[in-house]
Every structure is written in structure tokens, then in C-alpha cells.
C-alpha atoms as a PDB file:
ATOM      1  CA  UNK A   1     -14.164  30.587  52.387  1.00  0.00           C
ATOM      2  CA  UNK A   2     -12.224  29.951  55.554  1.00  0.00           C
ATOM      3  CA  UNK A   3      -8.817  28.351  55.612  1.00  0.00           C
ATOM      4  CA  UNK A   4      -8.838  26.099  58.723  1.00  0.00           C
ATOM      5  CA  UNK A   5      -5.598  23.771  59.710  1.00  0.00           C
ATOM      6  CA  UNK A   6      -4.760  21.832  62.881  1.00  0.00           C
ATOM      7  CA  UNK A   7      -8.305  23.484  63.976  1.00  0.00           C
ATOM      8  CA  UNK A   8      -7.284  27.341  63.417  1.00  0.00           C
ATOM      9  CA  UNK A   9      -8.279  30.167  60.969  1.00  0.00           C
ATOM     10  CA  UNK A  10      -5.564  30.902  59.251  1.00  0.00           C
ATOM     11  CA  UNK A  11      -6.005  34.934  58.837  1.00  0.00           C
ATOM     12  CA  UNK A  12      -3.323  35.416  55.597  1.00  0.00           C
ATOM     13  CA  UNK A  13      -1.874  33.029  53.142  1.00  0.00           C
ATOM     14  CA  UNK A  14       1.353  33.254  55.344  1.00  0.00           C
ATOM     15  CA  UNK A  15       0.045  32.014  58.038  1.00  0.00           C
ATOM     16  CA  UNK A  16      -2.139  29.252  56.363  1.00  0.00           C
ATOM     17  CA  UNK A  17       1.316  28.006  55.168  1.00  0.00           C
ATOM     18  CA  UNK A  18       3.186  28.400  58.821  1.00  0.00           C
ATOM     19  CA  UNK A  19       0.326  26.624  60.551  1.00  0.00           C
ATOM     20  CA  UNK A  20       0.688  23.747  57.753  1.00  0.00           C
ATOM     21  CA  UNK A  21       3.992  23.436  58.150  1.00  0.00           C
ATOM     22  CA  UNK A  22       4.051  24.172  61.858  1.00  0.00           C
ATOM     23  CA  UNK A  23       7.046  26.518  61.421  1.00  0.00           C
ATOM     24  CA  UNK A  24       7.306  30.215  60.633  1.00  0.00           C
ATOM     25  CA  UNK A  25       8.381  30.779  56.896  1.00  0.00           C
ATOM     26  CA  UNK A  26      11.029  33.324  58.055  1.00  0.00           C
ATOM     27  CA  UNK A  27      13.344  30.289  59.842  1.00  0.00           C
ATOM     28  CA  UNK A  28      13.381  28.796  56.200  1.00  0.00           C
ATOM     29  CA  UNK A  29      13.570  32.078  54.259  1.00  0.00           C
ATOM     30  CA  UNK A  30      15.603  34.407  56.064  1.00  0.00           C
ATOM     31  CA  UNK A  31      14.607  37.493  56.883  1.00  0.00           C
ATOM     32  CA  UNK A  32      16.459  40.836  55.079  1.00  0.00           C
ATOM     33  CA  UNK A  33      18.973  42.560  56.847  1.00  0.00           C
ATOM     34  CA  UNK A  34      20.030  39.288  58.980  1.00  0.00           C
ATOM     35  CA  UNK A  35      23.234  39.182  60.381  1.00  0.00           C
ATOM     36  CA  UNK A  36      25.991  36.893  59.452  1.00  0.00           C
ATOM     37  CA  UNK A  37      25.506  35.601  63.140  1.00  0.00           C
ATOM     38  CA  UNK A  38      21.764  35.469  62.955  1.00  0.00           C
ATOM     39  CA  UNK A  39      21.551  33.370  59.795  1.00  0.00           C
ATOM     40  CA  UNK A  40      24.050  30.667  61.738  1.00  0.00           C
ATOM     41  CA  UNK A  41      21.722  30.454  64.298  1.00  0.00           C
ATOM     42  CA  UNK A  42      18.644  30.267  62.072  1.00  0.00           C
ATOM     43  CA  UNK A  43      20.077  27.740  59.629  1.00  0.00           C
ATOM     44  CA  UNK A  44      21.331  25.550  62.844  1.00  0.00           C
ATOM     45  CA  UNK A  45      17.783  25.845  64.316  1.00  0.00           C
ATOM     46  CA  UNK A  46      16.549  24.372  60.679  1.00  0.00           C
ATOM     47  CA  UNK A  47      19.151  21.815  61.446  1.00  0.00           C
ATOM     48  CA  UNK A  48      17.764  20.483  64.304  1.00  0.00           C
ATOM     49  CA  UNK A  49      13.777  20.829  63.218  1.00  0.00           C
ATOM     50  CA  UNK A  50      14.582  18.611  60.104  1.00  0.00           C
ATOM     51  CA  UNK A  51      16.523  16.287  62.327  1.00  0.00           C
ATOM     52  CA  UNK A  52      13.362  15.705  64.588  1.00  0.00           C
ATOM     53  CA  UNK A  53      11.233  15.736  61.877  1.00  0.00           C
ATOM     54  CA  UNK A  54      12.637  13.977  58.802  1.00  0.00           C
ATOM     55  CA  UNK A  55       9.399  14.187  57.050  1.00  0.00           C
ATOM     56  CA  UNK A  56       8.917  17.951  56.824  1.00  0.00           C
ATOM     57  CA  UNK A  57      10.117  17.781  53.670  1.00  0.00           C
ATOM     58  CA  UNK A  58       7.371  15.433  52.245  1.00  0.00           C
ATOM     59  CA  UNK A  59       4.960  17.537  54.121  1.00  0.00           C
ATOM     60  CA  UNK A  60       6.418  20.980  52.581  1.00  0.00           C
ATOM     61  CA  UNK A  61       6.054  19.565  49.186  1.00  0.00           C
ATOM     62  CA  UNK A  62       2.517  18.314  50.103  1.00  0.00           C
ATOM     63  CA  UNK A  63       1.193  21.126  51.368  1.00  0.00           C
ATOM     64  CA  UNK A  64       2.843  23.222  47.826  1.00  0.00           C
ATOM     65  CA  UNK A  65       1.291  20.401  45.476  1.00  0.00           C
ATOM     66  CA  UNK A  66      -2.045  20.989  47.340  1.00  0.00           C
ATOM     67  CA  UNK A  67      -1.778  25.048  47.469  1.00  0.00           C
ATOM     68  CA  UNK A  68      -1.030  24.431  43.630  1.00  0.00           C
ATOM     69  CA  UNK A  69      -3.769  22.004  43.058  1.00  0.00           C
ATOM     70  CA  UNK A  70      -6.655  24.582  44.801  1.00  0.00           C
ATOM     71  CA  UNK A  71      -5.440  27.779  43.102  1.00  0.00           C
ATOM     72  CA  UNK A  72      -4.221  26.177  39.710  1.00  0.00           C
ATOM     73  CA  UNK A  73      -7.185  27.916  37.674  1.00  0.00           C
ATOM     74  CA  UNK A  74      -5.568  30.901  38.785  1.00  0.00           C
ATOM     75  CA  UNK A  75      -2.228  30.240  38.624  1.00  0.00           C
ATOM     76  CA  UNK A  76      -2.223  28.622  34.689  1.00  0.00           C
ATOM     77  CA  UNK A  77      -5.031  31.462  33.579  1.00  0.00           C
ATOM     78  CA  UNK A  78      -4.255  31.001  29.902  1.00  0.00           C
ATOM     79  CA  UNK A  79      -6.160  32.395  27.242  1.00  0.00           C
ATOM     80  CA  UNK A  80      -6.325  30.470  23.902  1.00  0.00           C
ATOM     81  CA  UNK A  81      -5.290  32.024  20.796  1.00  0.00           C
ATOM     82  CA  UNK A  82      -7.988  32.151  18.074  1.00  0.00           C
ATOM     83  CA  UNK A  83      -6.748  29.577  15.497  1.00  0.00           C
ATOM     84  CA  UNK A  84      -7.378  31.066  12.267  1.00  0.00           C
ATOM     85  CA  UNK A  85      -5.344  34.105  10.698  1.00  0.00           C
ATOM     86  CA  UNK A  86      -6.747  37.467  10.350  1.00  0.00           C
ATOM     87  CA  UNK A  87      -8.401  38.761   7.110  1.00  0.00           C
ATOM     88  CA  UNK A  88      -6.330  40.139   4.638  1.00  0.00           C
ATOM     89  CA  UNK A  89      -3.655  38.423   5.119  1.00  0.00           C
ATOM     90  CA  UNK A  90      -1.857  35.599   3.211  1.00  0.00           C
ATOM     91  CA  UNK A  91       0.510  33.112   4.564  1.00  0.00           C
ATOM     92  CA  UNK A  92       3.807  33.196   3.381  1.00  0.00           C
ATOM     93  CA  UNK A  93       5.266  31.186   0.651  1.00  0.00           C
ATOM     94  CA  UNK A  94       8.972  31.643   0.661  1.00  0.00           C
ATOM     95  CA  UNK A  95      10.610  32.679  -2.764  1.00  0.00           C
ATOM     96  CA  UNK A  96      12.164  36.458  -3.991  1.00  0.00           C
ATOM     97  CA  UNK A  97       9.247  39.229  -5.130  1.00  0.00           C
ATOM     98  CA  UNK A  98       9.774  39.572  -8.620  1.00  0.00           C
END
């Protein structure tokens, strides 16, 4: 299956999520090992995108409840219990063993 946005392939799930947003995930997340000075500059340039774009947040949380909503079979895998006990076993009754 091919993950297509704004008419691309998107070759990784990282860039999937940078084409939906239209901004690489690094200017939101940081990147290890940043300077004091490069994080200004990053968080000021984060400033100014949600200041031209006031609804990049509604899109960001779009674009997670949709990546939820596709993978959520994976993502909430849960296996049911069997409901009954095992053999041999009896449940317990509270009180002192005489």
C-alpha cells in the first residue's frame, strides 16, 4: 500500500507525517545534541509557522487521530483472557485453615 499526500509517496512513516504536516518533525522535536542557541532559533522559527498558520494545530491532531484510526488494530492488539479458571483449582473463600 502506498502512502500518498499533497500528491507524493511518502517513502517512511517520517516523512508521511512531515509531508502531512508540511513541516519537518525535527523543528517541533528538537534534534539531540542542539545547542542552547540552536533550540532559540528553532523554537522562534515554530513561533512564526504557528503564527501564519493558526490551524496547524487542528491539522497535527488530525492527521494523529487519523494515523491512530488506520493502525488502531495494531496499536490496541489485545488478547482476551479465557474467562473461566483453570482445573484444579478452587476459588477462595476467606476464613483461617483449621
Amino acid at each position: 500500500m502506498k502512502n500518498i499526500v499533497a500528491g507524493r509517496v511518502a517513502a517512511s512513516t517520517t516523512e508521511f507525517i512531515e509531508l502531512a504536516l508540511g513541516t519537518p518533525l525535527e523543528l517541533w522535536l528538537g534534534v539531540e545534541g542542539e545547542s542552547e542557541m540552536e533550540r532559540a532559533a528553532r523554537e522562534d522559527a515554530a513561533r512564526d509557522i504557528l503564527t501564519d498558520n493558526p490551524n496547524l494545530p487542528d491539522r497535527v491532531s488530525q492527521v494523529a487521530a487519523e494515523a491512530i484510526e488506520a493502525h488502531a488494530p495494531e496499536l490496541f492488539n489485545v488478547t482476551l483472557l479465557p474467562a473461566r479458571r483453570p482445573a484444579g483449582r478452587r476459588p477462595y473463600r476467606g476464613g483461617v485453615a483449621a
